[in-house]
Protein backbone atom coordinates (compact mmCIF):
# COMPACT_ATOMS: atom_id res chain seq x y z
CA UNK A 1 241.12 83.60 -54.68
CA UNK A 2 238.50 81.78 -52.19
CA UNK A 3 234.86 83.47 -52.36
CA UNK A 4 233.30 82.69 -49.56
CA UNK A 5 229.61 83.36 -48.84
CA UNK A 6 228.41 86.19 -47.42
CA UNK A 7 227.44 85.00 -43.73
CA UNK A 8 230.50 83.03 -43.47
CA UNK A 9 232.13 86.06 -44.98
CA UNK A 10 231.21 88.35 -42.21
CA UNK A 11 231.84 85.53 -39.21
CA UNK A 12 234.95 85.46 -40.60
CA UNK A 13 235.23 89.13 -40.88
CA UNK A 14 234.43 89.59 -37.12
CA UNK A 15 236.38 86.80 -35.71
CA UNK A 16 239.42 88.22 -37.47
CA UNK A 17 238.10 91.89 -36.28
CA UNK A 18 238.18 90.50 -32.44
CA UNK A 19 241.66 88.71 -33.15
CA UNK A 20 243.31 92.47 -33.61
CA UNK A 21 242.34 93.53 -30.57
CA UNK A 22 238.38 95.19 -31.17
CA UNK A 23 235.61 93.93 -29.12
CA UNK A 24 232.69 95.32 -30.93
CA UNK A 25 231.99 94.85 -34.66
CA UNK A 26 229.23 96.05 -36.76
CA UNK A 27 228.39 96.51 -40.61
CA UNK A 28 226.25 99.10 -41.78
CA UNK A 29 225.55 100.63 -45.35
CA UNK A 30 227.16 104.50 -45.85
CA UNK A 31 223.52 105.80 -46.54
CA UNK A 32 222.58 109.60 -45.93
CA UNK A 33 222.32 110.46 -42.33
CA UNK A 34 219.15 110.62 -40.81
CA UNK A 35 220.65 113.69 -38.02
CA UNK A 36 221.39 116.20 -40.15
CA UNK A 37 218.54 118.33 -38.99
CA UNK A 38 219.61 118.09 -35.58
CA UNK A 39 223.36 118.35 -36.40
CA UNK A 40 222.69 122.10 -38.13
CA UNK A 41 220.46 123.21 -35.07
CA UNK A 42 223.37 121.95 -32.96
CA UNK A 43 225.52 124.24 -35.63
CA UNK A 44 223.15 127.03 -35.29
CA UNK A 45 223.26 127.60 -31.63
CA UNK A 46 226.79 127.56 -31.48
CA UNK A 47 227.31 124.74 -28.90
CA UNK A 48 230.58 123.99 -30.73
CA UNK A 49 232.11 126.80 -29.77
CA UNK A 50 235.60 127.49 -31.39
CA UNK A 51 235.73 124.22 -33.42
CA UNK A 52 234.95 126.15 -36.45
CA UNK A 53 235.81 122.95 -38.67
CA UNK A 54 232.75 121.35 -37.69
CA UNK A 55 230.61 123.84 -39.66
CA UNK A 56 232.12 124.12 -42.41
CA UNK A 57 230.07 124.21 -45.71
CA UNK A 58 231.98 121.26 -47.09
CA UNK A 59 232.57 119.01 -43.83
CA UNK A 60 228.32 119.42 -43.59
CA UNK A 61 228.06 118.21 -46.46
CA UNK A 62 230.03 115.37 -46.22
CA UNK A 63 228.55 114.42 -43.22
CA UNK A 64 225.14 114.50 -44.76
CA UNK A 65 226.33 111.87 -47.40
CA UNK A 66 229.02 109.57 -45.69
CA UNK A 67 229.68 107.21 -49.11
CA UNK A 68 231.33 110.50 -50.05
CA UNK A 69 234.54 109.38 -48.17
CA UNK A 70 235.14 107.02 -50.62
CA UNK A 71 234.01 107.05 -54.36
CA UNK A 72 232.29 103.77 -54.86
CA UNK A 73 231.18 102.97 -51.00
CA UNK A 74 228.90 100.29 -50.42
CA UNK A 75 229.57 99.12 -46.80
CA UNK A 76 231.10 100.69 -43.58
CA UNK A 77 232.47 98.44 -41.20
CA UNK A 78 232.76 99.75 -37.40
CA UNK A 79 234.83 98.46 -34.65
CA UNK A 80 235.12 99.20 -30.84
CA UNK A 81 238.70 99.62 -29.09
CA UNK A 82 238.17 99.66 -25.65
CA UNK A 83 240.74 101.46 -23.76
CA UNK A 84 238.88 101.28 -19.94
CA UNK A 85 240.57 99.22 -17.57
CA UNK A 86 238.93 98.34 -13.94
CA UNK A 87 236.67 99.55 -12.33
CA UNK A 88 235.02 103.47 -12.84
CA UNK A 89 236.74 104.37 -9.01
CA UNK A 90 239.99 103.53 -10.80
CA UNK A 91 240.41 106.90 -12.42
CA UNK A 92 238.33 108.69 -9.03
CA UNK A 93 240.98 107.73 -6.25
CA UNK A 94 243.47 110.22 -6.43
CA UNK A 95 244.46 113.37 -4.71
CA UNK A 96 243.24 117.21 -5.57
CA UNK A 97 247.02 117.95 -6.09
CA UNK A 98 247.18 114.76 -8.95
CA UNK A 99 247.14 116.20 -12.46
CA UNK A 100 243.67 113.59 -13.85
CA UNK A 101 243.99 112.88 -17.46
CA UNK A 102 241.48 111.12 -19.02
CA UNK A 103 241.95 107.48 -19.81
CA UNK A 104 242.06 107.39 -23.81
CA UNK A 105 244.94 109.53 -23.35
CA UNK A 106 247.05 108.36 -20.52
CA UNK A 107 248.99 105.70 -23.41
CA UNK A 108 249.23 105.47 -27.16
CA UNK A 109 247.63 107.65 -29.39
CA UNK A 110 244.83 105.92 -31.05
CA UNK A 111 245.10 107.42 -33.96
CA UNK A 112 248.12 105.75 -34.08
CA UNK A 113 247.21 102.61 -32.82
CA UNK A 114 243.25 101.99 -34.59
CA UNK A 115 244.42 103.12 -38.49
CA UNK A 116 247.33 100.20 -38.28
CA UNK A 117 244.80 97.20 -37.34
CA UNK A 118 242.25 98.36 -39.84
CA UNK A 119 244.29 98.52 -42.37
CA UNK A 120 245.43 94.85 -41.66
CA UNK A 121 241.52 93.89 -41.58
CA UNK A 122 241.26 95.45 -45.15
CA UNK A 123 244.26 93.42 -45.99
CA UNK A 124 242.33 89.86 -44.66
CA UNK A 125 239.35 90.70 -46.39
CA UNK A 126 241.14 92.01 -49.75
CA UNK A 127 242.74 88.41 -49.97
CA UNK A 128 239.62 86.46 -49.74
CA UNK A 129 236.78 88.69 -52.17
CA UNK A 130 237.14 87.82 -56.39
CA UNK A 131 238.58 91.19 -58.06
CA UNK A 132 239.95 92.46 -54.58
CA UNK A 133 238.63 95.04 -52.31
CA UNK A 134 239.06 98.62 -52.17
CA UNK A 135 239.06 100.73 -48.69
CA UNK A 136 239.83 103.46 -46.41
CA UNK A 137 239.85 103.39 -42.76
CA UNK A 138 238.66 106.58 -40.60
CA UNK A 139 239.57 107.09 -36.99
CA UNK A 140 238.96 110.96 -36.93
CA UNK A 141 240.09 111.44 -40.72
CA UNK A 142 236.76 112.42 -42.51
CA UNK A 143 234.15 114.24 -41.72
CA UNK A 144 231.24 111.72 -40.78
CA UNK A 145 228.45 111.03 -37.83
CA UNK A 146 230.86 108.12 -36.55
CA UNK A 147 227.95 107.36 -33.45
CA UNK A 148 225.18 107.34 -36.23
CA UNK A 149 226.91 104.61 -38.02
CA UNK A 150 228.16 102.88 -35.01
CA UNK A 151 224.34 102.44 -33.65
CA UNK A 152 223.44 101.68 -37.20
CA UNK A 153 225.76 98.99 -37.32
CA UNK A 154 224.93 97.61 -33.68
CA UNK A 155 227.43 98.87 -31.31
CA UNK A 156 224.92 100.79 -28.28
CA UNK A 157 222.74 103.75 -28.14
CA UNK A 158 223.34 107.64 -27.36
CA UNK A 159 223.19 107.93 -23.95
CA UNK A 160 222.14 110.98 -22.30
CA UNK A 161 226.07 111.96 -21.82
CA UNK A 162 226.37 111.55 -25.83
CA UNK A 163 228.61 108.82 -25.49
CA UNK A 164 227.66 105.90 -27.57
CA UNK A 165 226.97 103.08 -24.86
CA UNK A 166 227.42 99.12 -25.33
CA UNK A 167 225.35 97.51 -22.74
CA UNK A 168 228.03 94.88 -21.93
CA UNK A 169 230.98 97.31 -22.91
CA UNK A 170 229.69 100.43 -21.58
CA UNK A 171 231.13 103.73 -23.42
CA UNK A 172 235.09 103.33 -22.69
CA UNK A 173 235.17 102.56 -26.43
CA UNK A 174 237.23 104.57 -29.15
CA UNK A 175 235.35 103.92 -32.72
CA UNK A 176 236.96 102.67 -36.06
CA UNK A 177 235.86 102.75 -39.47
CA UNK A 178 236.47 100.77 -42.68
CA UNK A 179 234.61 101.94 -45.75
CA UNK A 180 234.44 99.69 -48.61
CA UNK A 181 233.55 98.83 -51.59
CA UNK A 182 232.04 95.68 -51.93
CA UNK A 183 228.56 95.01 -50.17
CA UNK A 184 228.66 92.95 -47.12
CA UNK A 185 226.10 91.42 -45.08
CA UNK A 186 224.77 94.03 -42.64
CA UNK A 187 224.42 93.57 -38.65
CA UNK A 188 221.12 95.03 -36.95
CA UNK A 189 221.38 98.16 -35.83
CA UNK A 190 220.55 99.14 -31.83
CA UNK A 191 217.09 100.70 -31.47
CA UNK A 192 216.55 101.01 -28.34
CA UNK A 193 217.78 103.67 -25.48
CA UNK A 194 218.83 102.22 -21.99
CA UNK A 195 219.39 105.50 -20.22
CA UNK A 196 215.84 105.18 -19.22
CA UNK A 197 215.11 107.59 -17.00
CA UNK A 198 218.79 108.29 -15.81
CA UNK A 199 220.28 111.31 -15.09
CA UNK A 200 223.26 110.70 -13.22
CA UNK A 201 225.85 112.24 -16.22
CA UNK A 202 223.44 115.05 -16.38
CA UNK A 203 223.88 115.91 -12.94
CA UNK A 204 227.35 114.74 -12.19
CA UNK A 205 228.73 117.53 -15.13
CA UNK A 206 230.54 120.30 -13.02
CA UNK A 207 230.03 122.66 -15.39
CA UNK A 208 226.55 122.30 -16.83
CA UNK A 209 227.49 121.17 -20.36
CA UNK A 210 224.67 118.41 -20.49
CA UNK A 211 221.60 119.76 -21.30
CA UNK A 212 219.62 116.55 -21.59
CA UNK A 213 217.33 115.15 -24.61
CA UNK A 214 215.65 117.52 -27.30
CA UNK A 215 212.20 117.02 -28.04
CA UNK A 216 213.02 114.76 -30.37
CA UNK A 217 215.00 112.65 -27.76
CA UNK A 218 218.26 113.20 -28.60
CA UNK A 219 221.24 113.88 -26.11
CA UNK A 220 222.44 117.85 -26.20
CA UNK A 221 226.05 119.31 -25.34
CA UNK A 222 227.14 122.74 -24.94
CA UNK A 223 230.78 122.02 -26.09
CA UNK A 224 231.45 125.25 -24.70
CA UNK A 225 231.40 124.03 -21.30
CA UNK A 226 232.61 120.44 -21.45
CA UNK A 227 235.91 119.90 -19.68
CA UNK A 228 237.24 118.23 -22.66
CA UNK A 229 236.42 120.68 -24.95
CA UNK A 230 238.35 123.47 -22.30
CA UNK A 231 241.33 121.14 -21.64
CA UNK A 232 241.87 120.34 -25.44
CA UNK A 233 240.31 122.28 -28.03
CA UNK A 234 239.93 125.95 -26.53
CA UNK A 235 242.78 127.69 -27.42
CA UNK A 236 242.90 130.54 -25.28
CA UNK A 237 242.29 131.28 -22.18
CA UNK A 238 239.63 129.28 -20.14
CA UNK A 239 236.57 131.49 -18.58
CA UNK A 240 237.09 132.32 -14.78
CA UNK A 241 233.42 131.42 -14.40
CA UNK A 242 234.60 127.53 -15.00
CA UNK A 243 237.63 127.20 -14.16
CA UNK A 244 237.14 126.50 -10.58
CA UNK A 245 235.01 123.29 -11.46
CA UNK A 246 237.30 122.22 -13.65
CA UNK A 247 239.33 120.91 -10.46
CA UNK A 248 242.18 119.12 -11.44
CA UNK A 249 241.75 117.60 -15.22
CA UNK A 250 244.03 118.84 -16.82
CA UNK A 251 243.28 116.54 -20.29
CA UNK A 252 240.09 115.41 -20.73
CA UNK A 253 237.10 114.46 -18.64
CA UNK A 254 235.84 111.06 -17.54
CA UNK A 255 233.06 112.33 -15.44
CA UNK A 256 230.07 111.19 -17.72
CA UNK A 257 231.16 108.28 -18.07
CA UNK A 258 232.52 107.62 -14.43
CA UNK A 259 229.27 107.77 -12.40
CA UNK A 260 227.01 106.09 -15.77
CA UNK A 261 225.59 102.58 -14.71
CA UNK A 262 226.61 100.90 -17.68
CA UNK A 263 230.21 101.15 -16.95
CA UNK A 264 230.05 101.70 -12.94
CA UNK A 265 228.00 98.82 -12.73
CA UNK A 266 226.74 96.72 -15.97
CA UNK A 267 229.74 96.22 -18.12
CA UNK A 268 232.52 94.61 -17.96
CA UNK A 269 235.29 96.72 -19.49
CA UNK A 270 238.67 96.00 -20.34
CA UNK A 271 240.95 97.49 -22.92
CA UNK A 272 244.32 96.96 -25.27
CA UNK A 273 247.42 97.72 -23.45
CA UNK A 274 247.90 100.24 -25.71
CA UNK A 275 246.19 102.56 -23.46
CA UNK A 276 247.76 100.87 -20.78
CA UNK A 277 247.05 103.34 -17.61
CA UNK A 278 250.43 104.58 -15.71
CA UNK A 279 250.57 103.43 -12.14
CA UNK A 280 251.78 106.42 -10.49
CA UNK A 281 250.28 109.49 -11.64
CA UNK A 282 251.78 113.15 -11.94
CA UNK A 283 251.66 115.63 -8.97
CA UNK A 284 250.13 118.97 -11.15
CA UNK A 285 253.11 120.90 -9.42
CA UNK A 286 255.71 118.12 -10.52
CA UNK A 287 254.39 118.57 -14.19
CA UNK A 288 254.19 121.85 -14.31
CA UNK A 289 257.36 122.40 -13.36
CA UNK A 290 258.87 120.02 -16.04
CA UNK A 291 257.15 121.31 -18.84
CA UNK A 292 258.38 124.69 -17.80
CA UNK A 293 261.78 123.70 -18.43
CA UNK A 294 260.84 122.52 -21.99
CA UNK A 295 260.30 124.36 -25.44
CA UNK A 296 257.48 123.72 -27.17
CA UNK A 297 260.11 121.68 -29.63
CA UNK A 298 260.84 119.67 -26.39
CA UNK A 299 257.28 119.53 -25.58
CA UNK A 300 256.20 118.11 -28.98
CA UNK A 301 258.99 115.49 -28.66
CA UNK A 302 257.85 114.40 -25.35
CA UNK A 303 254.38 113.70 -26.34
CA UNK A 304 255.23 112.78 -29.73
CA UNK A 305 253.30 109.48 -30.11
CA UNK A 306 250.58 110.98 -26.75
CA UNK A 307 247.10 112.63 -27.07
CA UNK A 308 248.96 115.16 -24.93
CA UNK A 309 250.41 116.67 -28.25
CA UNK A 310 247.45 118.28 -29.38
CA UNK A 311 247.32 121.25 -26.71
CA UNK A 312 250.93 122.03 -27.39
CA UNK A 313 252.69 123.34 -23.95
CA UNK A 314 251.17 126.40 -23.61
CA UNK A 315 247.80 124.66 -23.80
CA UNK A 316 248.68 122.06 -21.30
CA UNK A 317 250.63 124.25 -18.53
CA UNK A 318 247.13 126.49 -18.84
CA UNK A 319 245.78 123.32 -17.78
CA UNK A 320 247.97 122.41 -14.67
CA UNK A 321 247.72 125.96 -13.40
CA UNK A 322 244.20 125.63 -13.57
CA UNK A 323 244.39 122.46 -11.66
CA UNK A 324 246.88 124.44 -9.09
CA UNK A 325 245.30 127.18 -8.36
CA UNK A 326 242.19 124.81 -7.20
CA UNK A 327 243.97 123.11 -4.93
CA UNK A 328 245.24 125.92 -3.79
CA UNK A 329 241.99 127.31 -2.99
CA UNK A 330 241.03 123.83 -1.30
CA UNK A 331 243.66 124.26 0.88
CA UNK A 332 245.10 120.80 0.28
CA UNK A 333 249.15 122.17 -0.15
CA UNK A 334 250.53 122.07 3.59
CA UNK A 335 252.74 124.12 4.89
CA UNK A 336 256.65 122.34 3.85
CA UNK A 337 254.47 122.35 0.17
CA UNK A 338 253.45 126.53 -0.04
CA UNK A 339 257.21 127.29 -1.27
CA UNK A 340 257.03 124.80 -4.00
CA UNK A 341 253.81 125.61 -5.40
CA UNK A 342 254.82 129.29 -5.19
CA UNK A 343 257.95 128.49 -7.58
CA UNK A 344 256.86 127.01 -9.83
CA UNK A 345 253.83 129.61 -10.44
CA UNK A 346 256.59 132.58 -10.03
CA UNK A 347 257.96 131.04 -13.16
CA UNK A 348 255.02 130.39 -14.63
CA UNK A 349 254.45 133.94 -14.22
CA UNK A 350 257.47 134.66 -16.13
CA UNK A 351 257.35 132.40 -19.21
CA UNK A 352 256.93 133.63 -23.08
CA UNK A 353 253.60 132.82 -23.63
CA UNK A 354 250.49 135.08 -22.38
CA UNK A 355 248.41 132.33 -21.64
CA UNK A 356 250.84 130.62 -19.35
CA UNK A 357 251.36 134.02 -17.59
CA UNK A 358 247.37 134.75 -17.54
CA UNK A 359 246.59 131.73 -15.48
CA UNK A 360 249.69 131.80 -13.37
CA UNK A 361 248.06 134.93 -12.24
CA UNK A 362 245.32 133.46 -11.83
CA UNK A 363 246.54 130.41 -9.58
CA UNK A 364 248.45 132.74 -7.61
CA UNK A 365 245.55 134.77 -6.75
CA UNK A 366 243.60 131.83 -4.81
CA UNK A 367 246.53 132.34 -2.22
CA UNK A 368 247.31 135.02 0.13
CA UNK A 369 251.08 134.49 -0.49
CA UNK A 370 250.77 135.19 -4.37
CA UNK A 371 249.62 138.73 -3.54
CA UNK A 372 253.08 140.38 -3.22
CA UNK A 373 254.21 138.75 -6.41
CA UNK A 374 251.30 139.87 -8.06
CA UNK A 375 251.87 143.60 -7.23
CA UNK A 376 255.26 143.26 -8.11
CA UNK A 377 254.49 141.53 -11.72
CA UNK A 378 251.89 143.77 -13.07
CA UNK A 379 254.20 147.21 -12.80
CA UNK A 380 256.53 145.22 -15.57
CA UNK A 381 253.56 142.95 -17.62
CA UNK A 382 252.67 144.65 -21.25
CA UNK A 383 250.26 141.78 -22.47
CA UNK A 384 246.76 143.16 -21.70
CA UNK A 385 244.99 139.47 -21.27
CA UNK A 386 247.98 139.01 -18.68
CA UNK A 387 247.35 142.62 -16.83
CA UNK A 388 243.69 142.00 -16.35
CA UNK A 389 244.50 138.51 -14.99
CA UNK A 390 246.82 140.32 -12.79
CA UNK A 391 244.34 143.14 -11.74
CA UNK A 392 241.87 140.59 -11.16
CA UNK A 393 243.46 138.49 -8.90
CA UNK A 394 244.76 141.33 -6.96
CA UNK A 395 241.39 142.53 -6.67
CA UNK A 396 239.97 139.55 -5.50
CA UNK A 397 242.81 139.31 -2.68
């Protein structure tokens, strides 16, 4: 086998990086993380709400010490996927009746798509180091800071919105990660923040979950309130006192990163067809009332290779009705459209699952016309989360 030398090694190593389809490379050394302080305060005041994994005793610890995800680390390499495509407005002009799903998930799962071209960049550099190489790649796998190693190894800054930003990329940017176990020449790491004195994320979040920099000047989220966090990792029901500004994302949130300079104005993003943005999107009444018609067997099928997998149906049509029940109370359904809407939320209303039923309720009581239905429904309804949806709505009539 050919050794090369360690600079031409790691050209080598990025130009074959940038021929799979990444656009930001970086190397960086798996050395104990220097945010573990913050990460346990984070932790302590509960900002990730139900994602109980995230403190537990063992994941902490692993974070703490990221060579631990592979016995015998000595370099991480990180890569950028970029899945934005044109311009911020791009994901901005559509209607209040259009189910919005963020762009990472509107094609390909990435954790399909990332693992697969690392694993051929382990291959590449395998063939070409004396004695062979030994690696794992991590896209979500392990428990490690992936945006302390990205900025270690180069790739931007936390920005206020907690995104990790690339001043020529901007923050549409899924992260990849090779551990291995050879030592490789290391790229600088990014120093310096470029928010400035921006606030436009901070502001722009409809439901308060940016809280700014700590003292120490790092970017703080109350998980509890982030869209994303509501759309895809809650698990029950989503807290009346949000869901109106939740509007109609019904996966996701882009928000942050929408109205942030680096990628409204600065970058220039582009992004693997992979993630490959449908042209016509979903009416929330249109999906709703097809994944009404499926089982959650059908539902898994459907989004088999899709983001969209990870709410399950019950999770998602909690979602849509959500998004329904805002337009609703926007007014934006015309007349010919009231009988529709009303349908599909009458069946809603009578599906298996509570949670579907709870915020059916709930959508039906931002009309007048869901009233009688209402009435009608909560003489029969036995789940108690569903009867106080019920009694609230009616209340509110």
């Amino acid at each position: 086998m050919t050794v090369l030398d360690d600079a031409d090694l790691l050209t080598q190593l990025r130009e074959e990086a940038f021929g799979l389809g990444f656009s930001l490379f970086g190397v960086t050394r798996p050395r104990p993380s220097e945010h573990v302080a913050f990460y346990e305060a984070w932790l302590a005041s509960g900002y990730h709400g139900e994602m109980a994994y995230l403190g537990r005793e063992d994941a902490r610890a692993r974070r703490a010490q990221p060579a631990t995800s592979l016995d015998g680390a000595r370099s991480v390499i990180v890569v950028g996927h970029e899945y934005g495509r044109g311009t911020a407005a791009e994901s901005t002009d559509t209607s209040v009746t259009d189910a919005v799903i963020a762009r990472y998930a509107r094609g390909s799962d990435y954790h399909e798509v990332i693992p697969e071209r690392l694993q051929q960049l382990l291959s590449w550099l395998d063939a070409r180091v004396e004695g062979g190489v030994r690696g794992r790649s991590l896209v979500d796998t392990a428990p490690i800071l992936e945006r302390e190693l990205a900025r270690r190894a180069g790739l931007g800054w936390f920005g206020r919105n907690t995104m990790l930003i690339h001043p020529r990329r901007g923050s549409y940017v899924l992260l990849g990660f090779l551990m291995v176990d050879v030592e490789l020449d290391v790229t600088p790491a990014f120093e310096a923040d470029r928010c400035g004195t921006c606030e436009a994320c901070v502001v722009a979040c409809p439901t308060g979950a940016l809280l700014g920099r700590n003292e120490a000047g790092a970017p703080v989220m109350d998980a509890r309130r982030c869209i994303s966090y509501l759309t895809i990792e809650l698990k029950g029901p989503i807290p009346r006192d949000v869901r109106s500004a939740i509007g109609n994302r019904v996966f996701g949130c882009d928000i942050c990163q929408e109205v942030c300079p680096w990628n409204a104005r600065f970058a220039s993003p582009s992004g693997d067809e992979a993630y490959a943005v449908e042209t016509t999107p979903h009416t929330l009444v249109d999906l709703a009332d097809r994944l009404l018609h499926l089982s959650e067997k059908g539902y898994r099928r459907l989004y088999a290779n899709s983001p969209l997998a990870r709410p399950k149906r019950k999770g998602m049509l909690r979602n849509l009705l959500v998004g329904i029940g805002n337009a609703l109370a926007s007014g934006a359904y015309g007349p010919d459209e009231h009988s529709a809407v009303i349908d599909v939320l009458e069946r809603a209303l009578l599906d298996d699952q509570p949670l579907v039923r709870g915020h059916a309720a709930w959508a039906l009581g931002q009309t007048d016309r869901g009233s009688s239905v209402l009435r009608q429904r909560v003489q029969v309804e036995s789940d108690p989360f569903v009867r106080d949806e019920i009694e609230d709505a009616i209340a509110s009539d």
